[in-house]
Protein backbone atom coordinates (compact mmCIF):
# COMPACT_ATOMS: atom_id res chain seq x y z
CA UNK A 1 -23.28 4.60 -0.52
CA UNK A 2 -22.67 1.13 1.09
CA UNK A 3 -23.33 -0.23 4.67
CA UNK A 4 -20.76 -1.88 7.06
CA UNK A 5 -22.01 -4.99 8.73
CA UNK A 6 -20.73 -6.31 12.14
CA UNK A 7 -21.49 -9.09 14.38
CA UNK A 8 -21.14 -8.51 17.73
CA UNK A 9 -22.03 -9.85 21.56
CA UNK A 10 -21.18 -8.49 24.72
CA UNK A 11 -17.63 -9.63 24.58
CA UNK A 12 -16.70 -8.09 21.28
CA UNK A 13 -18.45 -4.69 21.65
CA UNK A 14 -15.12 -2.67 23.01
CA UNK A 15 -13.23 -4.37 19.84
CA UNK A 16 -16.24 -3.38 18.05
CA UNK A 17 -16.20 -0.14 18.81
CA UNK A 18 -12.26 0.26 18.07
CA UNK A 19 -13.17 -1.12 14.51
CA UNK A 20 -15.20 1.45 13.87
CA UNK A 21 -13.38 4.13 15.38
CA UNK A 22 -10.84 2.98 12.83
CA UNK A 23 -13.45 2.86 9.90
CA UNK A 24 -14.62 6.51 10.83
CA UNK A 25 -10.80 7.67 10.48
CA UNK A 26 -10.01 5.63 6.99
CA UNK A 27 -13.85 7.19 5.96
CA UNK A 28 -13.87 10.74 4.35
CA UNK A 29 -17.58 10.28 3.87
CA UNK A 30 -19.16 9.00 6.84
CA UNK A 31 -22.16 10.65 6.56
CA UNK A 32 -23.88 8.26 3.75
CA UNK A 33 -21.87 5.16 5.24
CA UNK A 34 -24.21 3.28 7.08
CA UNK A 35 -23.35 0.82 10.24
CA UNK A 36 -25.65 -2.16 10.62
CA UNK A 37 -25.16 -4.27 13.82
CA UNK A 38 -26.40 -7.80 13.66
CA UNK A 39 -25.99 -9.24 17.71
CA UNK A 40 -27.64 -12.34 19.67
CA UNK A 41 -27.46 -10.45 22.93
CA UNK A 42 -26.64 -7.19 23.20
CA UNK A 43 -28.29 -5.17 26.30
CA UNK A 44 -30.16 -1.96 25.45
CA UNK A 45 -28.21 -0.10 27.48
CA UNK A 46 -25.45 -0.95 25.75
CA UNK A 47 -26.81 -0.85 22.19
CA UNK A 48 -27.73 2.47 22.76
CA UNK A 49 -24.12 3.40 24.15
CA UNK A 50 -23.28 2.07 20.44
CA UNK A 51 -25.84 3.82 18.71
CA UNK A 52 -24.45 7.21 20.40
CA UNK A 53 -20.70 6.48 19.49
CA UNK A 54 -21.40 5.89 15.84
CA UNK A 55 -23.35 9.34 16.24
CA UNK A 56 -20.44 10.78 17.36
CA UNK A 57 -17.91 9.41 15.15
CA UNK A 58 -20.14 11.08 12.22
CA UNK A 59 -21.85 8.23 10.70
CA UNK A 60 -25.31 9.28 10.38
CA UNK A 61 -27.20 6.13 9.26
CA UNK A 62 -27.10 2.89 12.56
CA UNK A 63 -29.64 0.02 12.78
CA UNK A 64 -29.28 -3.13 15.02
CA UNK A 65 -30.82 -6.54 15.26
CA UNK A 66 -31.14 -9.20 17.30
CA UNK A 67 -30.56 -12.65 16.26
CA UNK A 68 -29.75 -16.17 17.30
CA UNK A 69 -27.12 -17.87 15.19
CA UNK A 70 -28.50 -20.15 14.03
CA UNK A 71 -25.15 -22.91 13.46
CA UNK A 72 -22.84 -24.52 15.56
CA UNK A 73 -19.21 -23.14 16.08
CA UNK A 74 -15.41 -24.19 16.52
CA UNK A 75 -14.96 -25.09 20.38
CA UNK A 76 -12.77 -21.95 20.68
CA UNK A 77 -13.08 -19.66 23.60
CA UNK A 78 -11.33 -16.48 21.68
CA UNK A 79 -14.34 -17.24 18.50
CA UNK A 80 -17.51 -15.46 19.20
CA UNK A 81 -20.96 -16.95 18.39
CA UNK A 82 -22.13 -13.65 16.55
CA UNK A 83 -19.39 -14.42 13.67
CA UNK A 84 -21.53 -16.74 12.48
CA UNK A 85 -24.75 -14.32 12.02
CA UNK A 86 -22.76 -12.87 9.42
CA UNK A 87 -25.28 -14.81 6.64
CA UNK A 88 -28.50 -13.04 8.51
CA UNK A 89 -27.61 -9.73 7.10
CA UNK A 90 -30.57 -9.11 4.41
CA UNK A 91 -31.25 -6.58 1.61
CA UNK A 92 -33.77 -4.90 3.83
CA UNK A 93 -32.00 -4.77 6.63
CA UNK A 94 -28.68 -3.45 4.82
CA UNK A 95 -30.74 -0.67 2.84
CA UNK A 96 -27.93 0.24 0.83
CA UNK A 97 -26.45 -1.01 -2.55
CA UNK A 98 -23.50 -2.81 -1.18
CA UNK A 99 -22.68 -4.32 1.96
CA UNK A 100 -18.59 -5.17 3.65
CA UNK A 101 -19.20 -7.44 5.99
CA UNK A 102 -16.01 -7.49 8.76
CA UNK A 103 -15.27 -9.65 11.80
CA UNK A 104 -14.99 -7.38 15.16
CA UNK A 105 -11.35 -8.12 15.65
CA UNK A 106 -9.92 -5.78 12.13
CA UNK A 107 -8.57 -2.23 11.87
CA UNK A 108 -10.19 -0.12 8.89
CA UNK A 109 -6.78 1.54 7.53
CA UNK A 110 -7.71 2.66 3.59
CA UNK A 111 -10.87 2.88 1.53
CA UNK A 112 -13.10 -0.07 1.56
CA UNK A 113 -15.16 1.10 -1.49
CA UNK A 114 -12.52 0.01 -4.20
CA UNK A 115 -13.35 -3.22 -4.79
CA UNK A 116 -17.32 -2.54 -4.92
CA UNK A 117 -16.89 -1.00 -8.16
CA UNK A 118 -15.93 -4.00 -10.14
CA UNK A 119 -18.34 -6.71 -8.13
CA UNK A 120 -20.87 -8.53 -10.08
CA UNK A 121 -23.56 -8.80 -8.86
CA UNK A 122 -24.17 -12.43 -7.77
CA UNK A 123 -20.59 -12.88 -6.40
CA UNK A 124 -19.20 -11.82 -3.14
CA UNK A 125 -15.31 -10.31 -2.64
CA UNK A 126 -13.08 -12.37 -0.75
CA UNK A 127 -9.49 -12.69 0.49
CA UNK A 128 -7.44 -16.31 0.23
CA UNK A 129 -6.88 -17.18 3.56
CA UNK A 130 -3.11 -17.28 4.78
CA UNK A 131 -3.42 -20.20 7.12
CA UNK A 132 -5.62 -22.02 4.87
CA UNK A 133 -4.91 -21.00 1.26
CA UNK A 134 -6.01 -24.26 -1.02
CA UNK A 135 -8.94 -26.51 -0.83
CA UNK A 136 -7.19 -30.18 -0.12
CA UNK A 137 -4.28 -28.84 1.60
CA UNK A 138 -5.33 -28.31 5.33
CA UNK A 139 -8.10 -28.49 7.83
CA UNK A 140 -10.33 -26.59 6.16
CA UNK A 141 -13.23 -28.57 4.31
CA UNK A 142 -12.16 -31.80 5.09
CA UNK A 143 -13.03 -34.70 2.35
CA UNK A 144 -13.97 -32.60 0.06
CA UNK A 145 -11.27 -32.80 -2.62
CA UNK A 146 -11.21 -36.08 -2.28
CA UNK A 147 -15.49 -35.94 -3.05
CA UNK A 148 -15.32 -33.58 -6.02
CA UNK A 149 -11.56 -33.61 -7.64
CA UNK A 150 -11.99 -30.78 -9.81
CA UNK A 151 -11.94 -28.60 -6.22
CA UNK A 152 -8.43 -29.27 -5.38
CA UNK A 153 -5.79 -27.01 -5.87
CA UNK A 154 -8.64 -24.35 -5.92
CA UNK A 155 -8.02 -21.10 -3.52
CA UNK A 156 -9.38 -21.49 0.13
CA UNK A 157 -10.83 -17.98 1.27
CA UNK A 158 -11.40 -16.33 4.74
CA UNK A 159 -14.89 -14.95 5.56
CA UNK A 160 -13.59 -12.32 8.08
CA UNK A 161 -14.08 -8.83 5.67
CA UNK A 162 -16.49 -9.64 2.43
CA UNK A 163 -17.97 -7.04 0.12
CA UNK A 164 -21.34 -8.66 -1.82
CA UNK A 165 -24.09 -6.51 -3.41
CA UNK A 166 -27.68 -7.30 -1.03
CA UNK A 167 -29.42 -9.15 -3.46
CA UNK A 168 -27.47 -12.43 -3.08
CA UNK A 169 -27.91 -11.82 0.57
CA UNK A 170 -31.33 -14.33 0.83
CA UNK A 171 -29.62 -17.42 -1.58
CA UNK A 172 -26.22 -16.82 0.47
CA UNK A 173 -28.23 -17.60 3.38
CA UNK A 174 -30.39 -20.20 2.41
CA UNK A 175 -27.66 -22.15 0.71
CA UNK A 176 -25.20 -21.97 4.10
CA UNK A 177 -28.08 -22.72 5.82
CA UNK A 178 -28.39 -26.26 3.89
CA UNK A 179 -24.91 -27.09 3.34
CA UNK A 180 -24.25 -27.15 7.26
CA UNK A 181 -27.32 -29.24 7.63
CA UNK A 182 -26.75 -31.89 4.73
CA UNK A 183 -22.40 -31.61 4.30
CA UNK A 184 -21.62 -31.86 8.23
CA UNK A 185 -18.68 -34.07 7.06
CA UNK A 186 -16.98 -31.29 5.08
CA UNK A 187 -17.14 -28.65 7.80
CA UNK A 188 -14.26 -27.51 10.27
CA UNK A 189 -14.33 -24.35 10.00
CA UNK A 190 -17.99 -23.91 10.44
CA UNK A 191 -19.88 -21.13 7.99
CA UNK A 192 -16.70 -20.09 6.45
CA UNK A 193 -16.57 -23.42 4.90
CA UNK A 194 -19.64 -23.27 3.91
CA UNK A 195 -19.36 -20.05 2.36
CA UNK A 196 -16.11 -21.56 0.66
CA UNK A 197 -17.93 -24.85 -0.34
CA UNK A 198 -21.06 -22.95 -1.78
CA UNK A 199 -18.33 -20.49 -3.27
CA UNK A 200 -16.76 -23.47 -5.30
CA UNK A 201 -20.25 -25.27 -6.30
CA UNK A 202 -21.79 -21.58 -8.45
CA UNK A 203 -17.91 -20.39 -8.70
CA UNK A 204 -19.59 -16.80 -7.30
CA UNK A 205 -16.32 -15.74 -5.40
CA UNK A 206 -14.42 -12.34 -6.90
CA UNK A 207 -10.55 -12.61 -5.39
CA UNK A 208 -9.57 -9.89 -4.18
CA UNK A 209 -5.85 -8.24 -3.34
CA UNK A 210 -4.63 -9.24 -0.31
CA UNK A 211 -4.78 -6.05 1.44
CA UNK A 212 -8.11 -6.40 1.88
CA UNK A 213 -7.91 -8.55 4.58
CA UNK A 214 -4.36 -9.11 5.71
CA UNK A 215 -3.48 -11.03 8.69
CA UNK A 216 -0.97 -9.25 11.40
CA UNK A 217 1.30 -12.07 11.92
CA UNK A 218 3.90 -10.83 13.93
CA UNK A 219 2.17 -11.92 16.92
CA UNK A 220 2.49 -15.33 15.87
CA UNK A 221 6.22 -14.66 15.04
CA UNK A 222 6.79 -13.79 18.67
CA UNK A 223 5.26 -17.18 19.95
CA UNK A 224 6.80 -19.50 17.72
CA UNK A 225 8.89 -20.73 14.65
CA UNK A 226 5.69 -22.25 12.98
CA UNK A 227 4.41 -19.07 11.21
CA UNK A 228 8.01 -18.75 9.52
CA UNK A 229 7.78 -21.07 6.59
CA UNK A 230 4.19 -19.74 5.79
CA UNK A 231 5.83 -16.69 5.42
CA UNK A 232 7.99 -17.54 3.28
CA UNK A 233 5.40 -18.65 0.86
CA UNK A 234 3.54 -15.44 0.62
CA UNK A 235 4.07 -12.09 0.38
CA UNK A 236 2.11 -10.09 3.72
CA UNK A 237 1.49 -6.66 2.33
CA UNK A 238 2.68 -3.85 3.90
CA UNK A 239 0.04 -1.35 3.61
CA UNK A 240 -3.39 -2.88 4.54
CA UNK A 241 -7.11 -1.48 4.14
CA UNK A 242 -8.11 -4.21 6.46
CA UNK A 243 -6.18 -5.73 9.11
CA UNK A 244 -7.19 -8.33 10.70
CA UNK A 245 -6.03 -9.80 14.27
CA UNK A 246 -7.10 -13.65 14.11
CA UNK A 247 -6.20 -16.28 16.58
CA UNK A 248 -6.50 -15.97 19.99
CA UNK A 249 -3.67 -13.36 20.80
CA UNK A 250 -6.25 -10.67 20.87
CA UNK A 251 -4.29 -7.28 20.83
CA UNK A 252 -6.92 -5.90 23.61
CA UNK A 253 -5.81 -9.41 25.72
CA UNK A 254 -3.12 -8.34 28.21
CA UNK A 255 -1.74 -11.84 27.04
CA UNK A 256 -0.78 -10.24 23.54
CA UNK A 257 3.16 -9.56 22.58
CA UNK A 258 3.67 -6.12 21.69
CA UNK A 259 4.38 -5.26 18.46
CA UNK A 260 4.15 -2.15 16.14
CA UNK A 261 1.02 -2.92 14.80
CA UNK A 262 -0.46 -3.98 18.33
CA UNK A 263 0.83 -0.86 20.08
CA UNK A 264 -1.30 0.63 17.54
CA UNK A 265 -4.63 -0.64 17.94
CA UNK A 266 -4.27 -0.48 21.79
CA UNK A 267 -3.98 3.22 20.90
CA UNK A 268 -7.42 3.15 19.19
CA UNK A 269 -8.52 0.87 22.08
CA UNK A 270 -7.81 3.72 24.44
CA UNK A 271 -10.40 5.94 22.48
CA UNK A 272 -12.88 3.18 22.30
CA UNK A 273 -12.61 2.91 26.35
CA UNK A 274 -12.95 7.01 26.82
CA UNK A 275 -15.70 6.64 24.69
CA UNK A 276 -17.76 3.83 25.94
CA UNK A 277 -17.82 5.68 29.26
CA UNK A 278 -19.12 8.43 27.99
């Protein structure tokens, strides 16, 4: 039994809604997977249209909240505010034994449960970022291996899926909360350096295997040469549990290239449209 979290406002609730169209297919047990919704603005009308899809796509067990975030974001028009309520998820609230966390803009392609097994409690699952792999190396947390040497070199993760047991749910919070306030200087990338930066303090991160959250790059490989030498540092795996669309070449944005993976989730995106009429 675990819960999915996501964080959603009126702009993300169609990708929403194709996220967990996807989760319900990748999901032999939907019945004792439960969908929590955290949102800062959600109408009833349409938190009840969600309610009713997650109904119908056999999940048996929906709550939602509201909630201001409670941080300030990246100037980005493509980033929602309600990523960054992702910390106000709480053990209550989650009512299950493990939480996975993912960002509204992911297709659920293979079994999310595998990596819950081997969490300790205390630490949360993450992904190293492709963009951003290593502390000291790029934008993300700025000064900061320059502040505390022993953090360079170390792995730089992304906060868009994240698999954590509920009880570190309440410190998680609490210490985000404080290292925004007091370490402005380190922060680009908002709460997910934050998350990093409290990450590398208690060392309470469990890597995970890439395909847990891999990024669909071929978008980027259609709008310029720049994504061709990260490439070549990495290995992109080719059968994801998690795929995630980052950026701001949304694949539900008419502005998006086509490619095979894109093509796909416009196919879910078509259900999620049929059903959010319903």
């Amino acid at each position: 039994m675990f819960a999915v979290g996501l964080c959603i406002d009126t702009a993300y609730l169609l990708p929403s809604l194709v996220t967990l169209i996807s989760l319900a297919d990748a999901t032999p047990d939907r019945a004792s997977t439960a969908i929590r919704v955290l949102t800062p603005g959600l109408s009833r009308a349409d938190a009840a249209m969600m309610a009713a899809t997650v109904r119908f796509l056999g999940f048996r067990s929906f709550d939602l909240r509201w909630v201001r975030p409670g941080w300030r974001v990246v100037d980005d028009s493509y980033i929602s505010t309600a990523t960054y309520l992702r910390f106000h998820f709480d053990a209550g609230f989650v009512d299950r034994p493990h939480l996975v966390y993912l960002d509204s803009d992911v297709l659920v392609l293979g079994d999310l449960t595998s990596p819950l097994g081997p969490l300790a409690p205390g630490r949360i699952g993450l992904v190293r970022d492709l963009f951003n792999h290593t502390v000291g190396s790029g934008p993300a947390l700025p000064g900061v291996a320059d502040r505390w040497p022993a953090f360079r070199g170390r792995p730089y993760f992304n906060a868009g899926a994240m698999w954590c047991h509920p009880g570190v749910l309440g410190r998680l919070h609490t210490d985000v909360a404080r290292i925004m306030r007091d370490d402005g200087r380190h922060i680009h990338y908002n709460d997910q350096d934050a998350l990093n930066l409290w990450g590398l303090r208690h060392d309470s991160v469990q890597p995970l295997a890439p395909e847990f959250n891999t990024f669909e790059v071929d978008r980027f490989a259609e709008l310029g040469d720049w994504i061709h030498p990260v490439l070549a540092a990495t290995t992109v795996p080719s059968s994801p549990v998690v795929l995630h669309f980052v950026g701001a070449e949304k694949p539900w944005l008419a502005t998006c290239p086509s490619t095979p993976a894109v093509d796909f989730y416009r196919r879910y995106l078509r259900h999620a449209r049929r059903l959010a009429r319903c």
